[in-house]
Each structure stands twice: as structure tokens, then as C-alpha cells.
Protein backbone atom coordinates (compact mmCIF):
# COMPACT_ATOMS: atom_id res chain seq x y z
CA UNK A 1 10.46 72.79 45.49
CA UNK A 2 10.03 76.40 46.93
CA UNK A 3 13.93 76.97 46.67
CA UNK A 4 14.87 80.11 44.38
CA UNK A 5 17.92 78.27 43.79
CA UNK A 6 16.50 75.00 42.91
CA UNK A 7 14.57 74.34 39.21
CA UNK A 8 12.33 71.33 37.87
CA UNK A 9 14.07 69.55 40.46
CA UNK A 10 18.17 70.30 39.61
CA UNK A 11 20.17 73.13 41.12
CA UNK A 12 20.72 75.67 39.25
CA UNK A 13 24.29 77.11 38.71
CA UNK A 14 25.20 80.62 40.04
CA UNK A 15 26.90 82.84 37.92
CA UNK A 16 29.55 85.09 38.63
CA UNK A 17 28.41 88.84 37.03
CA UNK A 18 30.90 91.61 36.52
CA UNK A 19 30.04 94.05 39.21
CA UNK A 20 28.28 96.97 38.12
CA UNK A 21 29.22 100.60 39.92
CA UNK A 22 27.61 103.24 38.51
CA UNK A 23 25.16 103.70 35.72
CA UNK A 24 26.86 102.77 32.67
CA UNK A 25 30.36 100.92 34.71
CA UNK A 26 31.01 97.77 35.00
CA UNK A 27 34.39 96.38 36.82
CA UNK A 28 35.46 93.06 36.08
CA UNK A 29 35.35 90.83 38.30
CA UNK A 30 39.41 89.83 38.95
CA UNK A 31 40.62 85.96 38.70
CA UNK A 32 42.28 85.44 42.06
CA UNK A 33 44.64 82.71 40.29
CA UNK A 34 48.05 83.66 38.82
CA UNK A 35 49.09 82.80 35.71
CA UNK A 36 50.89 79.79 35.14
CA UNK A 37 52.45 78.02 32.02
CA UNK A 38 50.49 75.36 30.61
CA UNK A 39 50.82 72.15 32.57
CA UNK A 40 52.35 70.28 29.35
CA UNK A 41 54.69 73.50 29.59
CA UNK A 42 55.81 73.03 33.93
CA UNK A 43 56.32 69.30 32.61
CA UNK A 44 58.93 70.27 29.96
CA UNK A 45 60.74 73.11 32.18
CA UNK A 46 60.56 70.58 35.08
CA UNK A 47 62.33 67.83 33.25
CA UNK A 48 64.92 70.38 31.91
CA UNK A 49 65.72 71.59 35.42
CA UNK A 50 65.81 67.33 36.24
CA UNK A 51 68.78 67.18 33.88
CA UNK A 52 70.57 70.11 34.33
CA UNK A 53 70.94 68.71 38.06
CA UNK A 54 71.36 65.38 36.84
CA UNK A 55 74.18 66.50 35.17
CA UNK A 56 75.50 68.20 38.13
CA UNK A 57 73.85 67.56 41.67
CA UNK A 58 75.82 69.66 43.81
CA UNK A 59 73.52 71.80 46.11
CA UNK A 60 74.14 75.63 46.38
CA UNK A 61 75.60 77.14 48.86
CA UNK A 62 73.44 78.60 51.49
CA UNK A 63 74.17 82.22 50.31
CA UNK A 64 74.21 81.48 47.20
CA UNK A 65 70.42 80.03 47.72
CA UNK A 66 69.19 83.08 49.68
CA UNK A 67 70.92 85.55 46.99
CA UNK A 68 68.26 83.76 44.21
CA UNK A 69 65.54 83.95 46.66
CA UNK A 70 66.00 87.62 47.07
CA UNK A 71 66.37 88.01 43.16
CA UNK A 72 63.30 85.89 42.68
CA UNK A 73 61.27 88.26 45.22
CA UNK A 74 61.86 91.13 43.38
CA UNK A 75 60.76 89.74 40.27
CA UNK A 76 57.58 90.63 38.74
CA UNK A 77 56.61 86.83 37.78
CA UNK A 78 57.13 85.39 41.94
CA UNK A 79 53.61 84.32 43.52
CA UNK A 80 54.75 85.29 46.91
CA UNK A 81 51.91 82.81 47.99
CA UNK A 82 53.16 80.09 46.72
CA UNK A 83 56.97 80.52 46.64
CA UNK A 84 56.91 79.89 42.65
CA UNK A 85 57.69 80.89 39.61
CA UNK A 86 55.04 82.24 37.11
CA UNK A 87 57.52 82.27 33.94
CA UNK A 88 58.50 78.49 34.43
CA UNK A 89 55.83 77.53 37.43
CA UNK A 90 58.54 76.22 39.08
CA UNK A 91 58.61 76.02 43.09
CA UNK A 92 61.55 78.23 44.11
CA UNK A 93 62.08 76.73 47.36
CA UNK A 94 63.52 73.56 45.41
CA UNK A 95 64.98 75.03 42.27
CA UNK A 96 67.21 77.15 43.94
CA UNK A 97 68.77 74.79 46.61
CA UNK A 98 70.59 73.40 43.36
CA UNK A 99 73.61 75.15 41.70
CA UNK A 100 72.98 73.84 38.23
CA UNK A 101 69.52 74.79 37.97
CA UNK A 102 69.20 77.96 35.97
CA UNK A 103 66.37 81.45 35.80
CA UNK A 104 64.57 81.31 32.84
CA UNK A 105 64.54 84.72 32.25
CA UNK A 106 68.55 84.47 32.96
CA UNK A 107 68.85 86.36 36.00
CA UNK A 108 70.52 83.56 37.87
């Protein structure tokens, strides 16, 4: 096979290089991904937010919902993108629609 990318007949893997500027620089490449907890971790907070609205399953208040959005936006751990939490990896859209469910950094 005359492929550059090909070898004894399997394709090779590319490999992602840090980016070299200048003679003697490198910059690191960046991970596009935001942190998360641990999936075992998203499990546990998820089934801790279950029973706190077990417990009490009233939904919030529409006000009260957007006020926790707007806290959660200026927080340094919300993925914008993906309208979560990087502390608990919770998805804000749902945790906050409930009036039991709590921050878990305590800032609602």
C-alpha cells in the first residue's frame, strides 16, 4: 500500500503533538472537554438530589427557578454548553425546576 498513513497493511494512529511556536515553545494542546466528576461520583449526587425531591416534590416557583439559573451562570463551574454543573455534573435545567434540590457548593 502506497498510503503514508497506512503500514504492513493496518492504519496507523495519528497522534495529537503539542504545537510548537517558536524555537524552544511548545503550547499545549487544550482538551476541549470540561471537567466533570467521576461518573460513579454524578451517580451518587444524582441519587441524593432523587431523594431530596422524593422527600419533597414540590416544583419551584418560576422565579424562584430563573433566580438559580442566573446564580448558576455566574458561577465559575456552569458549562454554558451544556446547561450543567461541573461541581456535581448535574443538568441545571432539571435540578432547579425542584425546590428541594440543593447547590453543592451551597449557593442555593
Amino acid at each position: 500500500m502506497t498510503d503514508s498513513n497506512f503500514r504492513n497493511g493496518r492504519r496507523r494512529r495519528r497522534v495529537q503533538h503539542p504545537k510548537v511556536t517558536g524555537f524552544g515553545e511548545q503550547k499545549e494542546v487544550q482538551n476541549p472537554k470540561p471537567a466533570y466528576p467521576s461518573l460513579g461520583q454524578q451517580a451518587r449526587n444524582l441519587a441524593q438530589t432523587a431523594g431530596q425531591v422524593a422527600r419533597n416534590p414540590k416544583p419551584a416557583s418560576s422565579d424562584l427557578y430563573e433566580q438559580r439559573m442566573k446564580i448558576c451562570r455566574a458561577c465559575a463551574f456552569f458549562d454554558a454548553e451544556q446547561v450543567r454543573c461541573r461541581k456535581c455534573g448535574c443538568k441545571l435545567k432539571g435540578k432547579a425546576r425542584f425546590e428541594a434540590a440543593k447547590c453543592p457548593i451551597q449557593k442555593w
